[in-house]
Protein backbone atom coordinates (compact mmCIF):
# COMPACT_ATOMS: atom_id res chain seq x y z
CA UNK A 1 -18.91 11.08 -6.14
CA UNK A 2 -21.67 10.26 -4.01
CA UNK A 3 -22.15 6.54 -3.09
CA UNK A 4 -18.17 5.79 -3.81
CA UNK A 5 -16.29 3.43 -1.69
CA UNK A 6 -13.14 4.45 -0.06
CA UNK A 7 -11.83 1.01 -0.36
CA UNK A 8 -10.54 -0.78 -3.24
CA UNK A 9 -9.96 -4.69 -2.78
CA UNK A 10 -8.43 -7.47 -3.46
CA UNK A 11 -5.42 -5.74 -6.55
CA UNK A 12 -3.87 -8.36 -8.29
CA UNK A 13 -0.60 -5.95 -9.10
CA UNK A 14 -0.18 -2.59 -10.34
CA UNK A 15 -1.10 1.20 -9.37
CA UNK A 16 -3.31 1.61 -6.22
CA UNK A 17 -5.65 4.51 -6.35
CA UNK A 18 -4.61 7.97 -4.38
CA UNK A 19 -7.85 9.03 -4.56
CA UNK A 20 -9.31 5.90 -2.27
CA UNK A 21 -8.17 5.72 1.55
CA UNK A 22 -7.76 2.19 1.61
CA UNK A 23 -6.28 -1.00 -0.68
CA UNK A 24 -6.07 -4.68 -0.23
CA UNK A 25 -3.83 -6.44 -1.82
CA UNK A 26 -4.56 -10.61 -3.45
CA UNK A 27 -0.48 -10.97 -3.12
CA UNK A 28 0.40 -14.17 -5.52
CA UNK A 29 4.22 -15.20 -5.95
CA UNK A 30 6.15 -12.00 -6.54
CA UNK A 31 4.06 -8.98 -8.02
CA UNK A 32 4.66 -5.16 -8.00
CA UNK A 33 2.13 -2.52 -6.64
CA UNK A 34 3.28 1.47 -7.23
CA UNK A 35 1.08 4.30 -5.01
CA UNK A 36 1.58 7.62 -6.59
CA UNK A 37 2.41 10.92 -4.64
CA UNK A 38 -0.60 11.96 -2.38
CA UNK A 39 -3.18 14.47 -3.53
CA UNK A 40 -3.04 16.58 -0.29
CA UNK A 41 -1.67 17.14 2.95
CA UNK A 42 -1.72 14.73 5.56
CA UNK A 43 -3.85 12.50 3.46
CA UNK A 44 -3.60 8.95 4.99
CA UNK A 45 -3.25 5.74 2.76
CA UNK A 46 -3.68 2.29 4.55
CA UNK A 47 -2.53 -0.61 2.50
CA UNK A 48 -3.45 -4.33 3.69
CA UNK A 49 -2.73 -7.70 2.49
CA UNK A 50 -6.09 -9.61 2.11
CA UNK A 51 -4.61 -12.27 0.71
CA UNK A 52 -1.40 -14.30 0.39
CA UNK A 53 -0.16 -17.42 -1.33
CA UNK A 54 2.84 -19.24 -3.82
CA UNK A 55 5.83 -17.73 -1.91
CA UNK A 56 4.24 -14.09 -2.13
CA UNK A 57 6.36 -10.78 -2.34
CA UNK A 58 3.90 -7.92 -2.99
CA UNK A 59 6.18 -5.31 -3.26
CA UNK A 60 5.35 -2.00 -2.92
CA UNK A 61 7.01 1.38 -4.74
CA UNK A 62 5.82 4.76 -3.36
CA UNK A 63 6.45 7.29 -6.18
CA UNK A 64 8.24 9.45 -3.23
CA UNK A 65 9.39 7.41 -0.27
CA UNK A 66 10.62 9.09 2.88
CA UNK A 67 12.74 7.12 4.90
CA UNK A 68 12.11 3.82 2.93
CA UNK A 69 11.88 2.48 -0.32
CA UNK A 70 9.71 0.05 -0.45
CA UNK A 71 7.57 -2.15 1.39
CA UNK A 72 7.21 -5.88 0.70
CA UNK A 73 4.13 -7.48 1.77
CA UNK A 74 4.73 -11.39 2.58
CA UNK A 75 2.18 -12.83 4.15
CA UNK A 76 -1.63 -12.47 4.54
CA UNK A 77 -2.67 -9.73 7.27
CA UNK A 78 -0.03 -7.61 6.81
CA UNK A 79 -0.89 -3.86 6.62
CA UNK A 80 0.65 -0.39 6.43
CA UNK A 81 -0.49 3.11 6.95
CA UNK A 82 1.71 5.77 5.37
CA UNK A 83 1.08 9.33 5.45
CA UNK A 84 1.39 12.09 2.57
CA UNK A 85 3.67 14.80 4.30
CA UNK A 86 3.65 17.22 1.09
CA UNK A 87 7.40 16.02 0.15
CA UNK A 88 6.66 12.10 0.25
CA UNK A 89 4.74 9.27 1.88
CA UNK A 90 5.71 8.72 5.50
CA UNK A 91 5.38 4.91 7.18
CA UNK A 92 2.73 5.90 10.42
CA UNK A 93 2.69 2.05 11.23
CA UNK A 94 3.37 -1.16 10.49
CA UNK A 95 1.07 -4.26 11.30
CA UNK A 96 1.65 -7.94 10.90
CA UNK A 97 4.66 -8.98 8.47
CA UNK A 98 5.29 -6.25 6.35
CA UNK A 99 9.18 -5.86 5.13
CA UNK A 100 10.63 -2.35 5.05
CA UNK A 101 13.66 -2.29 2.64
C-alpha cells in the first residue's frame, strides 16, 4: 500500500504485525507481545522498547523460536533484530537490556 509506514509504535501488549519491519514497544509492569512466523525468507523484524516503566517485563513469544524462547524486554532502549530463516525467527542481535530465556 502506497504511503504505509514500516513502523508500528508505541504497542501496549499483544500481536506485532509481520507485515511491518519494525515495532516499539510502551512496556508497563508485565505484558505479553506474540510475533507470528515470518512471511518470507530472510525477512528481518527489529523490535525496540520505546518505553519502560512499573517494574516492566515485556515479554516476547515468537510463534517459532530458534534457539530461544522468548525475549523479555526490561528496560527502555532495549531492542532486538531477529531474522525469519524459513523454519523460525533467528536472534541477529541484541541491543541494550534485552533478556533471552
Amino acid at each position: 500500500v502506497t504511503g504505509e509506514s514500516p513502523l508500528e509504535r508505541n504497542l501496549l501488549s499483544g500481536a506485532l504485525s509481520v507485515l511491518k519491519r519494525t515495532s516499539t514497544l510502551a512496556v508497563s509492569a508485565t505484558v505479553a507481545y506474540t510475533l507470528a512466523n515470518g512471511v518470507r525468507l530472510n525477512q528481518r523484524k527489529t523490535v525496540h522498547c520505546e518505553t519502560a516503566a512499573s517494574t516492566p517485563h515485556g515479554v516476547l513469544t515468537p510463534a517459532t523460536p530458534v534457539g530461544f524462547a522468548t525475549l523479555d524486554f526490561t528496560t527502555a532502549r532495549g531492542g532486538a533484530e531477529l531474522e525469519w530463516n524459513g523454519a523460525g525467527w533467528v536472534i541477529v542481535g541484541i541491543s541494550g537490556t534485552v533478556v533471552v530465556a
